[in-house]
Every structure is written in C-alpha cells, then in structure tokens.
PDB file of N, CA and C in Angstrom:
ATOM      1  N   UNK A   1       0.845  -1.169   0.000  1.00  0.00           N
ATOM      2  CA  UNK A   1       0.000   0.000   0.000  1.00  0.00           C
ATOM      3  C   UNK A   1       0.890   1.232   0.000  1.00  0.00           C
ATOM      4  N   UNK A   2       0.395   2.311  -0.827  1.00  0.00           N
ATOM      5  CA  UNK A   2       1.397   3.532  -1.155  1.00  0.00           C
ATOM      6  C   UNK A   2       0.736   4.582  -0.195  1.00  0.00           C
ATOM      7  N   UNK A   3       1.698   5.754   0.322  1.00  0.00           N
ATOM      8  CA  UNK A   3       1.442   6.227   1.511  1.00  0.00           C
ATOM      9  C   UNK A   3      -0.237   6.952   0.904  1.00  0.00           C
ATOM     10  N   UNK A   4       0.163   7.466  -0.431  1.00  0.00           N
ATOM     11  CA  UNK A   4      -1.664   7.736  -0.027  1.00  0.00           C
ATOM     12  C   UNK A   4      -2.507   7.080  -0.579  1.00  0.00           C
ATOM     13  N   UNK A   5      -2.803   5.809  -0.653  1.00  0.00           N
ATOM     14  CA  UNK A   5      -3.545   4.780  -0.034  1.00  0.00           C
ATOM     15  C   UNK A   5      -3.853   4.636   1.526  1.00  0.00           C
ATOM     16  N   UNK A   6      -2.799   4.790   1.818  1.00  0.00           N
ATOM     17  CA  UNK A   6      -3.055   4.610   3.245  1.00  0.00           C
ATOM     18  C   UNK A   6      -3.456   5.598   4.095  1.00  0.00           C
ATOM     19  N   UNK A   7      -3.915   6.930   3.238  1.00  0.00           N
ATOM     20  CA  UNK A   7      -4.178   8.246   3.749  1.00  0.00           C
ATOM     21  C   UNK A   7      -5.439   7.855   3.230  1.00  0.00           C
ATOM     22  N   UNK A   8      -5.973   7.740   2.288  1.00  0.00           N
ATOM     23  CA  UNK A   8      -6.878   7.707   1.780  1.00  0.00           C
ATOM     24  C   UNK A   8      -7.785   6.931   2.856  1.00  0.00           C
ATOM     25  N   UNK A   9      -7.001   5.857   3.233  1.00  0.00           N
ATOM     26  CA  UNK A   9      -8.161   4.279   4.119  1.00  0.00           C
ATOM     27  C   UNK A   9      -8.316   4.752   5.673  1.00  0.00           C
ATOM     28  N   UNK A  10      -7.405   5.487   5.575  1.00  0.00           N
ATOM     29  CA  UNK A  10      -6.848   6.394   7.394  1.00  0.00           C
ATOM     30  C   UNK A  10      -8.034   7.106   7.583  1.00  0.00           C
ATOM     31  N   UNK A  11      -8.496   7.892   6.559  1.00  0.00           N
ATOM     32  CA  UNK A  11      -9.877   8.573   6.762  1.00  0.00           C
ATOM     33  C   UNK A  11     -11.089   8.019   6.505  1.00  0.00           C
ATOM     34  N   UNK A  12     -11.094   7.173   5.457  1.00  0.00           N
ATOM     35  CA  UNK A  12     -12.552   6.192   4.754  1.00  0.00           C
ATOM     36  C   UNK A  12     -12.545   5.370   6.317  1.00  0.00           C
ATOM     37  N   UNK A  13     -11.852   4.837   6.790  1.00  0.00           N
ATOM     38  CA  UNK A  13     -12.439   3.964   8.184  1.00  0.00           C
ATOM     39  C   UNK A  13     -12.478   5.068   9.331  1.00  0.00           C
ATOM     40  N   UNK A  14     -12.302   5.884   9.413  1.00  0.00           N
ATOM     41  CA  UNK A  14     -13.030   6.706  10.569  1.00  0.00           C
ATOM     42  C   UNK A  14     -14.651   7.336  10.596  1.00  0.00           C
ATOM     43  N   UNK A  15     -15.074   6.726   9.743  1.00  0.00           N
ATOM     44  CA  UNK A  15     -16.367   6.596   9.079  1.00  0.00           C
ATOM     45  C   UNK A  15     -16.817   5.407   9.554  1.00  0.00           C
ATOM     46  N   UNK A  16     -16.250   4.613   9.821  1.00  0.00           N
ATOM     47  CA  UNK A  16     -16.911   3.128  10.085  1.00  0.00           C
ATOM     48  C   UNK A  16     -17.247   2.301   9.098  1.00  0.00           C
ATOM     49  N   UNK A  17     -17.631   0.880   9.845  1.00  0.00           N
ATOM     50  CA  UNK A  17     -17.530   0.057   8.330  1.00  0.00           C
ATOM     51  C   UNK A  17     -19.467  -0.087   7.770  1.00  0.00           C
ATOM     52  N   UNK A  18     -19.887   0.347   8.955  1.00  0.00           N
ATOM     53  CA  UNK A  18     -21.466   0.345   8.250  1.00  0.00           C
ATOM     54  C   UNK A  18     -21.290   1.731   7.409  1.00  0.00           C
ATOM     55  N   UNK A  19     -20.802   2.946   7.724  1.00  0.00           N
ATOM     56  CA  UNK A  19     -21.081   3.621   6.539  1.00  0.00           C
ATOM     57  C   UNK A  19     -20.429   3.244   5.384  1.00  0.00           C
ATOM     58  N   UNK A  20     -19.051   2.754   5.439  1.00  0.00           N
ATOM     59  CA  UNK A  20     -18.591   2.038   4.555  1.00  0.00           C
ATOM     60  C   UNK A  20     -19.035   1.428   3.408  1.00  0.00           C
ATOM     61  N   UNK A  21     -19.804   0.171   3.804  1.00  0.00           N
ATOM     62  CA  UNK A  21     -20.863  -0.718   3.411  1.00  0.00           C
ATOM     63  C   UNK A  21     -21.854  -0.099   3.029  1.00  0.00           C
ATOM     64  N   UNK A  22     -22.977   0.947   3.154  1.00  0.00           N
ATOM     65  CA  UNK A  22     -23.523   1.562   2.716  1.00  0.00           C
ATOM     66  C   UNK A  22     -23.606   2.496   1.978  1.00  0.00           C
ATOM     67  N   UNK A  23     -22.191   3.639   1.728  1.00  0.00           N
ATOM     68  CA  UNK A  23     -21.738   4.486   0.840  1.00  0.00           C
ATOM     69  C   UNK A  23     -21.302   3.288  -0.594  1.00  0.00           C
ATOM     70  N   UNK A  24     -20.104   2.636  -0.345  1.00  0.00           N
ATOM     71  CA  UNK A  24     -19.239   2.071  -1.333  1.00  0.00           C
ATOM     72  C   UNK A  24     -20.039   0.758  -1.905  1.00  0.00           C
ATOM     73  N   UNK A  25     -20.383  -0.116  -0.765  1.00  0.00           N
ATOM     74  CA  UNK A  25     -21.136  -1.267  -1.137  1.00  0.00           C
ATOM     75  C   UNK A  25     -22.625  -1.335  -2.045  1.00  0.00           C
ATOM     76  N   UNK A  26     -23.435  -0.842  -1.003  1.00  0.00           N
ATOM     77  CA  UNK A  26     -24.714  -0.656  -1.733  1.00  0.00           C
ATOM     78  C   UNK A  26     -25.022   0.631  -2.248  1.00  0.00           C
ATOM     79  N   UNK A  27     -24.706   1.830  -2.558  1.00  0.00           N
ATOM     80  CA  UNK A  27     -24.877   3.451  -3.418  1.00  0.00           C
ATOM     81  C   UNK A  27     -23.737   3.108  -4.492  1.00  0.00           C
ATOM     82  N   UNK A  28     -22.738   2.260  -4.373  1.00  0.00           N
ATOM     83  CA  UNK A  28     -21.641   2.936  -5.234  1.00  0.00           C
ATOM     84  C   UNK A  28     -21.702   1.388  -6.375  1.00  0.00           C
ATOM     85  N   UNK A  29     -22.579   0.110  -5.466  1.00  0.00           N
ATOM     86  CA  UNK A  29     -22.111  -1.264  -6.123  1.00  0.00           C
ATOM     87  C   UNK A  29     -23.717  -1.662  -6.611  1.00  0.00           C
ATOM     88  N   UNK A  30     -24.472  -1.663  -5.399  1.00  0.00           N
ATOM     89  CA  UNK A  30     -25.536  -2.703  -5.562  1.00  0.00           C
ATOM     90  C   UNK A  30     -26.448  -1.991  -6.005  1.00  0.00           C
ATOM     91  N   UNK A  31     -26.998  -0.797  -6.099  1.00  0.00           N
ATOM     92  CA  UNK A  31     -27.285   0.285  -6.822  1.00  0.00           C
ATOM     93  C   UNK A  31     -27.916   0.131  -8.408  1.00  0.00           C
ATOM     94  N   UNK A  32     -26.655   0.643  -8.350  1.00  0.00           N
ATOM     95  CA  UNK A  32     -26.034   0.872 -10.385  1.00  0.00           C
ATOM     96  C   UNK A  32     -26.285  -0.429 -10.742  1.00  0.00           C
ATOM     97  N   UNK A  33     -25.855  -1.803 -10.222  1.00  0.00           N
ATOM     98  CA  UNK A  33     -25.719  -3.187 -10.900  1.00  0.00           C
ATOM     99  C   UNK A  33     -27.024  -3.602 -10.915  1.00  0.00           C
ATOM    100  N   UNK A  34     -27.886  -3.306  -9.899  1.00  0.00           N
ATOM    101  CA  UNK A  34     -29.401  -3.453 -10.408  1.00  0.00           C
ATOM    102  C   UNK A  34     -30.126  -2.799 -11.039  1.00  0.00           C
ATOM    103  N   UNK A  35     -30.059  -1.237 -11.311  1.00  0.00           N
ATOM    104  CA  UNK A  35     -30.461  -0.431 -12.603  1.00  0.00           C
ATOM    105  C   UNK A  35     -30.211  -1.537 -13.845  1.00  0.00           C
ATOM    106  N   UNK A  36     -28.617  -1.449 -13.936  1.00  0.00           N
ATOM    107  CA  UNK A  36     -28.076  -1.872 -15.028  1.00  0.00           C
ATOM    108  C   UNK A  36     -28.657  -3.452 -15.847  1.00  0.00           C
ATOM    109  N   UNK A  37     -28.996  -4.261 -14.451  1.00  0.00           N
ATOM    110  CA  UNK A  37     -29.082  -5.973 -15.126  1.00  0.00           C
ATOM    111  C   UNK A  37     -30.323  -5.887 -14.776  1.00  0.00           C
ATOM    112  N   UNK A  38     -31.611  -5.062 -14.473  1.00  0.00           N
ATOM    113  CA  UNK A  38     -32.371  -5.428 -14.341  1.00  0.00           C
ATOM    114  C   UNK A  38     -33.511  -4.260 -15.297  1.00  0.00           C
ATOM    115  N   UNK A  39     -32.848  -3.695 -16.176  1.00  0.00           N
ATOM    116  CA  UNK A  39     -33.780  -2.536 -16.849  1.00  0.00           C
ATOM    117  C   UNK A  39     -32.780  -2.707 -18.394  1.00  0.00           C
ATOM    118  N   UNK A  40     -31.694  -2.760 -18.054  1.00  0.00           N
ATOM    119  CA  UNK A  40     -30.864  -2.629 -19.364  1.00  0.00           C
ATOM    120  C   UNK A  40     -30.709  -4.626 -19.952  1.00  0.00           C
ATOM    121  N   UNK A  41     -30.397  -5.623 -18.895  1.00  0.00           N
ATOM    122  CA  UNK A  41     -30.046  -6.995 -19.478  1.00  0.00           C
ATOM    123  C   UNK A  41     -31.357  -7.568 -18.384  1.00  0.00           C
ATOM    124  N   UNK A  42     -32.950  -7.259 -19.113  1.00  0.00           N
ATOM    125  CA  UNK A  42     -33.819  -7.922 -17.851  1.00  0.00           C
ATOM    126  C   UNK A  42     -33.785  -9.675 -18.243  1.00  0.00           C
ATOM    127  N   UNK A  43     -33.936 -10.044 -17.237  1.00  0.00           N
ATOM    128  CA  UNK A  43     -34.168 -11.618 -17.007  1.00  0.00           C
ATOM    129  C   UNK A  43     -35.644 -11.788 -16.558  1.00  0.00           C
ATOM    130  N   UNK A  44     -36.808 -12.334 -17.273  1.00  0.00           N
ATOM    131  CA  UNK A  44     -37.848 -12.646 -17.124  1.00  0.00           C
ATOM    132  C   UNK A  44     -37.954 -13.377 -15.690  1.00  0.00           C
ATOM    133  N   UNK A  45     -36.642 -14.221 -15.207  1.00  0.00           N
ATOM    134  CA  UNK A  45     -36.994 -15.141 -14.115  1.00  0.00           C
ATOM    135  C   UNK A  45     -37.136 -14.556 -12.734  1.00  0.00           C
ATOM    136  N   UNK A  46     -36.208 -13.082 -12.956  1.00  0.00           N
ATOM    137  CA  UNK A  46     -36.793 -12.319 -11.731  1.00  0.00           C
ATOM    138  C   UNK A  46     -37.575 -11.365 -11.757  1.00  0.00           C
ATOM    139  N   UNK A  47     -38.387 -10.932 -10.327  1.00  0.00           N
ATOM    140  CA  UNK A  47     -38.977  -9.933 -10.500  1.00  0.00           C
ATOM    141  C   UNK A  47     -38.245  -8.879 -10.086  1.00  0.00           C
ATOM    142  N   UNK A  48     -38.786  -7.243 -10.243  1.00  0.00           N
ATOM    143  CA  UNK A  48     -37.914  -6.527 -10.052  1.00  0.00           C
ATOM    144  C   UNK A  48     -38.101  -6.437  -8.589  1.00  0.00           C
ATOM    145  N   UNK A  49     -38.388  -6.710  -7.632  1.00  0.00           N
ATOM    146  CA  UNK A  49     -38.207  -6.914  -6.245  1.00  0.00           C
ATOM    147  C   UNK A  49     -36.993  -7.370  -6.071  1.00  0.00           C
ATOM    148  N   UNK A  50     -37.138  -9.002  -6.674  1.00  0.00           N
ATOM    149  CA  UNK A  50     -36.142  -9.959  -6.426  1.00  0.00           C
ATOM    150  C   UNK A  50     -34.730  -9.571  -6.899  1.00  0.00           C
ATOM    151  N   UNK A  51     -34.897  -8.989  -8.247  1.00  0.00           N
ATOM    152  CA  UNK A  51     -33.683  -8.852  -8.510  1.00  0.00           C
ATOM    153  C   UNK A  51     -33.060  -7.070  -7.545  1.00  0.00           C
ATOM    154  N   UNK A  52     -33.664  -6.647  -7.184  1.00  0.00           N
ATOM    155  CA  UNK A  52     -33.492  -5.275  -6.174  1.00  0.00           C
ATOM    156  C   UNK A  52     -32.835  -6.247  -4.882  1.00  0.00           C
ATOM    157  N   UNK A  53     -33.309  -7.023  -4.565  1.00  0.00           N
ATOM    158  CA  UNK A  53     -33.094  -7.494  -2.633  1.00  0.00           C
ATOM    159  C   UNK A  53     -31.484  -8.864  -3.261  1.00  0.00           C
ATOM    160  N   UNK A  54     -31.329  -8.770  -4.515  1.00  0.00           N
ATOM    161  CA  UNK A  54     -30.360  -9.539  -5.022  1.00  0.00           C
ATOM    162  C   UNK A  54     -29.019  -8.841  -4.966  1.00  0.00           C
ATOM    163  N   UNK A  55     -29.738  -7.524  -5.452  1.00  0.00           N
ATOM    164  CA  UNK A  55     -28.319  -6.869  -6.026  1.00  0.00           C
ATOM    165  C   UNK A  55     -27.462  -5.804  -4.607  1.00  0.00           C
ATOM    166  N   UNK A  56     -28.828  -5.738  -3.912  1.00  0.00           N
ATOM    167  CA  UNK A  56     -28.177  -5.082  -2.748  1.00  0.00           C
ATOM    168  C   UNK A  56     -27.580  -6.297  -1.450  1.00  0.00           C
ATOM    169  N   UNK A  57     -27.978  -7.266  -1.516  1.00  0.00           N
ATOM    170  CA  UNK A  57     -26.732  -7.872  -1.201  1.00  0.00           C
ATOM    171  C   UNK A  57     -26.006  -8.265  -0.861  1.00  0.00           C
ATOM    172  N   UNK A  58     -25.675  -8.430  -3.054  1.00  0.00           N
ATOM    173  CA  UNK A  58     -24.850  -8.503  -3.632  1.00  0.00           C
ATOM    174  C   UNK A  58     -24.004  -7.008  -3.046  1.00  0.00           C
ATOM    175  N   UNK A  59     -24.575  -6.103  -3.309  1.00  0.00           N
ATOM    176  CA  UNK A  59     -23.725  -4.270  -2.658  1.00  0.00           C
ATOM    177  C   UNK A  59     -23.315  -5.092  -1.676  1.00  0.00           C
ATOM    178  N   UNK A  60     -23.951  -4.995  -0.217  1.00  0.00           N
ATOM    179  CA  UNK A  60     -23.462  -5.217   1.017  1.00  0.00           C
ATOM    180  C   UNK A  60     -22.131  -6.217   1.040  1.00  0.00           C
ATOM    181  N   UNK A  61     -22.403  -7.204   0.453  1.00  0.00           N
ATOM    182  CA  UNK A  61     -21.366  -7.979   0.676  1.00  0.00           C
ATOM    183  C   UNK A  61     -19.783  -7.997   0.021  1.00  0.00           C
ATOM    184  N   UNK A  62     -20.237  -7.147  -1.349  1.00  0.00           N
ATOM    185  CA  UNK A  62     -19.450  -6.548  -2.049  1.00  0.00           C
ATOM    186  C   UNK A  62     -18.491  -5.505  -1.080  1.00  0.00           C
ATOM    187  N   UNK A  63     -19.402  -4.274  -0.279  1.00  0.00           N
ATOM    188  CA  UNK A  63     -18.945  -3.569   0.849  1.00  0.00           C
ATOM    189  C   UNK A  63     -18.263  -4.379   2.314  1.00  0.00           C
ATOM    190  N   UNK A  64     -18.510  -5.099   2.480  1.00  0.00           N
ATOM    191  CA  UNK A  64     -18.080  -5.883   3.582  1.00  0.00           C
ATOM    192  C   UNK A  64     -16.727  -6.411   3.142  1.00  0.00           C
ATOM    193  N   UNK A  65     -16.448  -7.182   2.287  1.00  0.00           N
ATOM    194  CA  UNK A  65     -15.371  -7.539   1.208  1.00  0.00           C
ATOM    195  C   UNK A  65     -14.323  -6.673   1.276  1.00  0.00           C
ATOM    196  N   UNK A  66     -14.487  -5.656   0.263  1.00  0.00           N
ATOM    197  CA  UNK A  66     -13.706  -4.612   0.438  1.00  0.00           C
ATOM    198  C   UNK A  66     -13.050  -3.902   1.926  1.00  0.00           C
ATOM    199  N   UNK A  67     -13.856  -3.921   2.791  1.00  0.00           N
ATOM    200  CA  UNK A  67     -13.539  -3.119   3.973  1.00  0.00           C
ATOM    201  C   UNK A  67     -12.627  -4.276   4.459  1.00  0.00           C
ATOM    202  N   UNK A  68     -12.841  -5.291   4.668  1.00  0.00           N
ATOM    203  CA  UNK A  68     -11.974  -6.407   5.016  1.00  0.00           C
ATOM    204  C   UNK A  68     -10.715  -6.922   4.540  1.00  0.00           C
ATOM    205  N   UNK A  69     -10.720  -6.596   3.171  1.00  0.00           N
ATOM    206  CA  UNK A  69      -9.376  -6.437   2.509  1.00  0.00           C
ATOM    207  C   UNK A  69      -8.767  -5.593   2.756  1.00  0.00           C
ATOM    208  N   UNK A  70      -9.305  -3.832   2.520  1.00  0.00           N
ATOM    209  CA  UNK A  70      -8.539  -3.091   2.854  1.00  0.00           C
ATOM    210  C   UNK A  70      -8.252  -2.709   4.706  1.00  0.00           C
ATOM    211  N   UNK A  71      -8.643  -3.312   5.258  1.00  0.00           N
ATOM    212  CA  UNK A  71      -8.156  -3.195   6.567  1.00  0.00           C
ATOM    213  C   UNK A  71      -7.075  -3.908   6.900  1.00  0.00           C
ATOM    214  N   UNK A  72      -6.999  -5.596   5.776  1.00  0.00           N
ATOM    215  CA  UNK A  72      -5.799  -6.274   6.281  1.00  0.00           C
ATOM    216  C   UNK A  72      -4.663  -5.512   5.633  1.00  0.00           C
ATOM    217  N   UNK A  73      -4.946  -5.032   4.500  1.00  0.00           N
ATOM    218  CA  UNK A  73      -3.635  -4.468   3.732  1.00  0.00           C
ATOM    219  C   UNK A  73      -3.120  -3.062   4.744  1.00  0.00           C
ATOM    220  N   UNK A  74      -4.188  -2.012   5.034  1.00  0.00           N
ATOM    221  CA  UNK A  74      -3.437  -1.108   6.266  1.00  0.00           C
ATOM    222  C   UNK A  74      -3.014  -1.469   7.034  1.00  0.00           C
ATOM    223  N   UNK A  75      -3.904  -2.724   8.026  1.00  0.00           N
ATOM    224  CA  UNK A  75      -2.637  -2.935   8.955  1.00  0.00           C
ATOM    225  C   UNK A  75      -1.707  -3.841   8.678  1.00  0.00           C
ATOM    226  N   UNK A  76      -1.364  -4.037   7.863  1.00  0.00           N
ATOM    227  CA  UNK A  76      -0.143  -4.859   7.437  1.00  0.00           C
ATOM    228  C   UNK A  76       0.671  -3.960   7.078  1.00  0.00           C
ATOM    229  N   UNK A  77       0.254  -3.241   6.634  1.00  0.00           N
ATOM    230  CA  UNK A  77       1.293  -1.700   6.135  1.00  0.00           C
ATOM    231  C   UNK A  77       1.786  -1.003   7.128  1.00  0.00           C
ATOM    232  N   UNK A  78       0.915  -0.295   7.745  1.00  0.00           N
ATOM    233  CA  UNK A  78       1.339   0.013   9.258  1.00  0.00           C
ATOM    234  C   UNK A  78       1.567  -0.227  10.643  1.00  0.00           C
ATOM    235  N   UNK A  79       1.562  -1.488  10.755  1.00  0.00           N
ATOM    236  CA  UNK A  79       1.283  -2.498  11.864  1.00  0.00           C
ATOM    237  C   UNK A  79       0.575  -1.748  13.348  1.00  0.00           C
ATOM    238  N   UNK A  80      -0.653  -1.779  12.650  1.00  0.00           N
ATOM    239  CA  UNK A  80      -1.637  -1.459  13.169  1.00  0.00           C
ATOM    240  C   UNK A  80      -1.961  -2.807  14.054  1.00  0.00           C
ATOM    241  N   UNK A  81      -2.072  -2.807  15.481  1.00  0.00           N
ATOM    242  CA  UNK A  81      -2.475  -4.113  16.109  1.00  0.00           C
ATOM    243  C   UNK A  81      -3.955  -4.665  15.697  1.00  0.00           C
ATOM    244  N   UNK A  82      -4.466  -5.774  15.552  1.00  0.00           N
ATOM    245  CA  UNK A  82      -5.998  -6.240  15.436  1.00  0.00           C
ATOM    246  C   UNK A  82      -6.566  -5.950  16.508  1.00  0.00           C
ATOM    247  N   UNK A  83      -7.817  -5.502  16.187  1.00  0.00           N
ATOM    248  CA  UNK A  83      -8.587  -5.156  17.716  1.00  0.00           C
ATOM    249  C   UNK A  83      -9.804  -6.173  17.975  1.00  0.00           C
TER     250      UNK A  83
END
C-alpha cells in the first residue's frame, strides 16, 4: 500500500464500516448493478423486487469484502495491532 492509499483508508475507516458498506457497497455497487441488469439486461426469471433485494446484497457484501481487505492491507502496512 502507497502512503496515499493509506491516507486515503486512514480517513474512509473513521467513518466506520457500516457507513462504509452503505456508501461504497450498496450506493456505489448494488445500486447501479441493479439499474443496469435489471432494466438494461432484464431476465424474465426475476422480479424486479427480487432482482433489487439480489443486487443489494450482492452491494453489502461486495462492501463488507472490500472493507476487510482493505483493513488487512493497512494494517499490514502500518502495523496497526488487530482489535
């Protein structure tokens, strides 16, 4: 991780990881990917409920993911203790 990466994650987690998950995961992931596959590539087999409670998540976990990666890579970078 390059120092501003690690400036960058120094401030995105003082936010916490539910806003995290909710900014990046589901507004920035699960969002857009259900506009996109469910109005632009529709699949008859879902409804648009289903494919809405699919794609968010799909966000959330997408957000959870990420925050978890980038927490091992900061503190591995900065040897940040696990809490």
């Amino acid at each position: 991780m390059k120092q501003k990466e690690i400036d960058r994650w120094a401030k995105a987690r003082t936010k916490g990881m539910l806003m995290y998950v909710l900014l990046t995961g589901i507004v920035s992931y699960g969002i857009p990917m259900f506009a996109v596959m469910t109005f632009l590539f529709h699949h008859s087999k879902l409804s648009v409920v289903q494919s809405a409670a699919l794609w968010l998540a799909a966000g959330a976990f997408y957000g959870i993911a990420t925050w978890l990666v980038q927490e091992h890579r900061y503190r591995k970078a900065t040897d940040v203790p696990q809490v």
